[in-house]
C-alpha atoms as a PDB file:
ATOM      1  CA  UNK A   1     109.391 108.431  78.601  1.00  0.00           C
ATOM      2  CA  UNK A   2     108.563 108.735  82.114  1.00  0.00           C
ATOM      3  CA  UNK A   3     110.312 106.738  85.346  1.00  0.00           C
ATOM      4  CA  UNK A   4     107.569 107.648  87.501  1.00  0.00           C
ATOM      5  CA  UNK A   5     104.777 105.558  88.567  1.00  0.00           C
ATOM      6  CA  UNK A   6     101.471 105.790  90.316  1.00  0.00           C
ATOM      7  CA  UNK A   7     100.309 103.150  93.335  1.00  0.00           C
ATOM      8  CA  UNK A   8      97.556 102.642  95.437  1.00  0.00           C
ATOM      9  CA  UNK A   9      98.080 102.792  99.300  1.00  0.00           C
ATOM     10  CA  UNK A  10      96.287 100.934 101.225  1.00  0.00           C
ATOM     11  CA  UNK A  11      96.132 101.133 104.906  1.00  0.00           C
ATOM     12  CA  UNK A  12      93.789 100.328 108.067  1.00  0.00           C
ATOM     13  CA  UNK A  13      93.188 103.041 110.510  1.00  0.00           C
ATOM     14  CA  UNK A  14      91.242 103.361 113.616  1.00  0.00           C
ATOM     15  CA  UNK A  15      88.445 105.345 112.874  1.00  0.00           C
ATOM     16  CA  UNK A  16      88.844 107.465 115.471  1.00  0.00           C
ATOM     17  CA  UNK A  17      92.342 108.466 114.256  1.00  0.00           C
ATOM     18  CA  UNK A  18      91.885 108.114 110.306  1.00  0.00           C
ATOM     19  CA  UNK A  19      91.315 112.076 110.050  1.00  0.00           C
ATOM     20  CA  UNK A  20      94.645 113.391 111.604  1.00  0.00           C
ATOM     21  CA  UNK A  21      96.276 110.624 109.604  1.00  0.00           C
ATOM     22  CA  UNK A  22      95.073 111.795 106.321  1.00  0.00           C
ATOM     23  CA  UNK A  23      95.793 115.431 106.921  1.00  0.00           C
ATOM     24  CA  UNK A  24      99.288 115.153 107.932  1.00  0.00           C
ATOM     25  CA  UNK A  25     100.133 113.032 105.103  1.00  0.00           C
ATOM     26  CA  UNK A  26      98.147 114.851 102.665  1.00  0.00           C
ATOM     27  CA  UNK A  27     100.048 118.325 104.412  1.00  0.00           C
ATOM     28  CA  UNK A  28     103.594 116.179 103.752  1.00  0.00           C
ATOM     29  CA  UNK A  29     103.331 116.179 100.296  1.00  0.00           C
ATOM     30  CA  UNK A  30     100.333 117.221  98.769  1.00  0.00           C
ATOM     31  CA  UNK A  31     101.658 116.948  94.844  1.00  0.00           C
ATOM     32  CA  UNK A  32     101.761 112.647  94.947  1.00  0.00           C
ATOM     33  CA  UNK A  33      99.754 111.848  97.647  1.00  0.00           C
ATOM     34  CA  UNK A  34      96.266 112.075  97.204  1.00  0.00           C
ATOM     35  CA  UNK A  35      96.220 114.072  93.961  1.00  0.00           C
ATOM     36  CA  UNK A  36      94.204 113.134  90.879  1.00  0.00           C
ATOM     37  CA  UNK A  37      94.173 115.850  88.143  1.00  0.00           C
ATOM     38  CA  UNK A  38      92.783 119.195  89.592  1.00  0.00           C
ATOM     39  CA  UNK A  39      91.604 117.289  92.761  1.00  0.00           C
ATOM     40  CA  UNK A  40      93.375 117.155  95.770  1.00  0.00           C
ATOM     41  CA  UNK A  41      93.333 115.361  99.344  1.00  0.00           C
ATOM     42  CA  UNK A  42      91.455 112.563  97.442  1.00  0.00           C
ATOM     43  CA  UNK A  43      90.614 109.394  99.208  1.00  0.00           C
ATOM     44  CA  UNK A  44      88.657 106.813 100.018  1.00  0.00           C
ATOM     45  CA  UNK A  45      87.272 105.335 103.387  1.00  0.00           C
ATOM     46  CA  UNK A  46      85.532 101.834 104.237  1.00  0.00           C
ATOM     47  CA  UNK A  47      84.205 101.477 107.431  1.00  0.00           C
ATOM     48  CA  UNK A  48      84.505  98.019 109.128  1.00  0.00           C
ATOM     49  CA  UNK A  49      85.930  95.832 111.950  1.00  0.00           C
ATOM     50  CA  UNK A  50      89.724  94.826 112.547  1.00  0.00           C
ATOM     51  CA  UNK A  51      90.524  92.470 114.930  1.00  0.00           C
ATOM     52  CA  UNK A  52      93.698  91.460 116.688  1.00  0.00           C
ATOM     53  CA  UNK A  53      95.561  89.753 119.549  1.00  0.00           C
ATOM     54  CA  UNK A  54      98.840  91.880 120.748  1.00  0.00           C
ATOM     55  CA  UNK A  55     101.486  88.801 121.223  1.00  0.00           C
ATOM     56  CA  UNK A  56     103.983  88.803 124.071  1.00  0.00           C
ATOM     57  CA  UNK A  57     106.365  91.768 124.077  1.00  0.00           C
ATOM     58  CA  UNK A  58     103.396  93.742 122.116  1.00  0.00           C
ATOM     59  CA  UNK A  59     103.161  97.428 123.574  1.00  0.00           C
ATOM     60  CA  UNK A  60      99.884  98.055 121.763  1.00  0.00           C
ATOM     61  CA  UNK A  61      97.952 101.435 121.030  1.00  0.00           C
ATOM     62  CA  UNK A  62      94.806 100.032 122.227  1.00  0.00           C
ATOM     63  CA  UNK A  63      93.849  96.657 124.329  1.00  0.00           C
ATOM     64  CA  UNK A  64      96.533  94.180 126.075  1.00  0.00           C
ATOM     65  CA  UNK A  65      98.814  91.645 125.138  1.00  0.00           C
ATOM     66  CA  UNK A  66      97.050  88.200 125.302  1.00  0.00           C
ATOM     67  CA  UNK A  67      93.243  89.361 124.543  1.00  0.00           C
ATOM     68  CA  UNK A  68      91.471  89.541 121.888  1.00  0.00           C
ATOM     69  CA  UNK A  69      90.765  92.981 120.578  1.00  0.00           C
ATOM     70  CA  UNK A  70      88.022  94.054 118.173  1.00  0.00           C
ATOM     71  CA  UNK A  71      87.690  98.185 116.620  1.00  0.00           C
ATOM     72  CA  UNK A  72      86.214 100.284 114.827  1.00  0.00           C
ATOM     73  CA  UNK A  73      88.634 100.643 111.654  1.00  0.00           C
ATOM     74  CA  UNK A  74      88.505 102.178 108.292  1.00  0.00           C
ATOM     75  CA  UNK A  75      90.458 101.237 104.992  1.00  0.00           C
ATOM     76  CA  UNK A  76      91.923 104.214 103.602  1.00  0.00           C
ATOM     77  CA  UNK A  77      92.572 104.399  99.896  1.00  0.00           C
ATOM     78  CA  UNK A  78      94.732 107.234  98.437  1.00  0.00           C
ATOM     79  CA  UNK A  79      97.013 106.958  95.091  1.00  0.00           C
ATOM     80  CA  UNK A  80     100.455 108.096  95.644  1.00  0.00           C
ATOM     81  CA  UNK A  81     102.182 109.581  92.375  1.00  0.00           C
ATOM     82  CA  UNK A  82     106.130 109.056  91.844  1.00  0.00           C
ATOM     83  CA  UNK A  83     108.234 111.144  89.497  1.00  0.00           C
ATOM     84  CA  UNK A  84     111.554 108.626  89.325  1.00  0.00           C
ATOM     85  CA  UNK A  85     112.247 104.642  89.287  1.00  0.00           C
ATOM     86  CA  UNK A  86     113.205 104.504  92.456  1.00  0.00           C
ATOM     87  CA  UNK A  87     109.964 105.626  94.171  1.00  0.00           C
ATOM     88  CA  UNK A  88     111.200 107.899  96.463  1.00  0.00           C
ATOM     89  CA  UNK A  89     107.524 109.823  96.971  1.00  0.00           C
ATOM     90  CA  UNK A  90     106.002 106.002  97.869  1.00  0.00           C
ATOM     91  CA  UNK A  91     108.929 105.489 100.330  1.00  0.00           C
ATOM     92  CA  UNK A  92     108.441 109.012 102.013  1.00  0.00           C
ATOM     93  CA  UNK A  93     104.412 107.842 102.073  1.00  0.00           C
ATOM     94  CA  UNK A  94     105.259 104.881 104.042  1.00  0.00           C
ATOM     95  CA  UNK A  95     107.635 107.104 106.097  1.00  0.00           C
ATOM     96  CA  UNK A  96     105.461 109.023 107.062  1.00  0.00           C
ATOM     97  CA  UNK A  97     101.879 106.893 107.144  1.00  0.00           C
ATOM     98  CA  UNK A  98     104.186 104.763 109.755  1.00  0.00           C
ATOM     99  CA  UNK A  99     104.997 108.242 112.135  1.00  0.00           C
ATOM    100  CA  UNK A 100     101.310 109.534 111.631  1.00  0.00           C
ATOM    101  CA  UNK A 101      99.701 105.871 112.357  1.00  0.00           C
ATOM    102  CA  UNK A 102      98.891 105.307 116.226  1.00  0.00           C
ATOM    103  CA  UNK A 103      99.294 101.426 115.608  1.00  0.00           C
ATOM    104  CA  UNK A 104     102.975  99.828 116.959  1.00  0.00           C
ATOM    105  CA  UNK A 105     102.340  98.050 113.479  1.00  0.00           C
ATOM    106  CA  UNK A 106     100.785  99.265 110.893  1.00  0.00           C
ATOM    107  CA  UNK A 107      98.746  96.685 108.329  1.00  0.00           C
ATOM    108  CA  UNK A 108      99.279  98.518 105.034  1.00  0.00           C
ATOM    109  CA  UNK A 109      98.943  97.402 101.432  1.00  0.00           C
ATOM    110  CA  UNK A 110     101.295  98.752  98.020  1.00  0.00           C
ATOM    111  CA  UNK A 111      99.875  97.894  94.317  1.00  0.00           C
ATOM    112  CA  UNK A 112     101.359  99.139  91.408  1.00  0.00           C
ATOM    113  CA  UNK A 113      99.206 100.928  88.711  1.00  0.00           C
ATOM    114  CA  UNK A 114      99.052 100.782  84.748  1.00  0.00           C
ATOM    115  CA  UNK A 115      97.961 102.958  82.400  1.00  0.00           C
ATOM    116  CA  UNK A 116      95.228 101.929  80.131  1.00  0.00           C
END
């Protein structure tokens, strides 16, 4: 029986940035992330609007602490494949999503897979 697992990553991107993103985590580790069957560097992308108001103390990628900021933003889809039951391949995703990611914070989602 296997102790690996399969997730869905989830994250929010500015559009202008979602490209370089992708590639350098698809280039980290292109056997679990991204990688369904015989298909690789497989995602998916939603256009839309994120919005967001950098606090006090915020050094934000893009507009000011105080105002209101509105961009351009995709949601990024990609499954990320683990071998053992401790998830190591998710961990190094996040790892490296969070290096890659030109957000201070970066607004990410994990879900857990099943098999059907």
């Amino acid at each position: 029986m296997s102790t690996g697992a399969r997730f869905k990553l989830v994250f929010f991107c500015p559009a202008v940035a979602t490209q370089s993103v992708l590639e350098h985590l698809f280039a980290t580790d292109p056997q679990h992330l991204g990688k369904i069957g015989n298909y690789s560097h497989c995602a998916f992308l939603s256009r839309g609007t994120g919005q967001f108001r950098p606090e006090d103390g915020a050094q934000p990628a893009i507009g000011t602490p105080g105002t209101l900021e509105y961009v351009d933003e995709d949601r990024v889809e990609i499954l990320v494949t683990t071998t053992d039951g401790n998830h190591h391949e998710l961990q190094k995703a996040l790892k490296i999503l969070k290096a890659a990611h030109p957000y201070e914070e970066v607004a990410y989602d994990v879900y857990r897979l099943e098999d059907f």
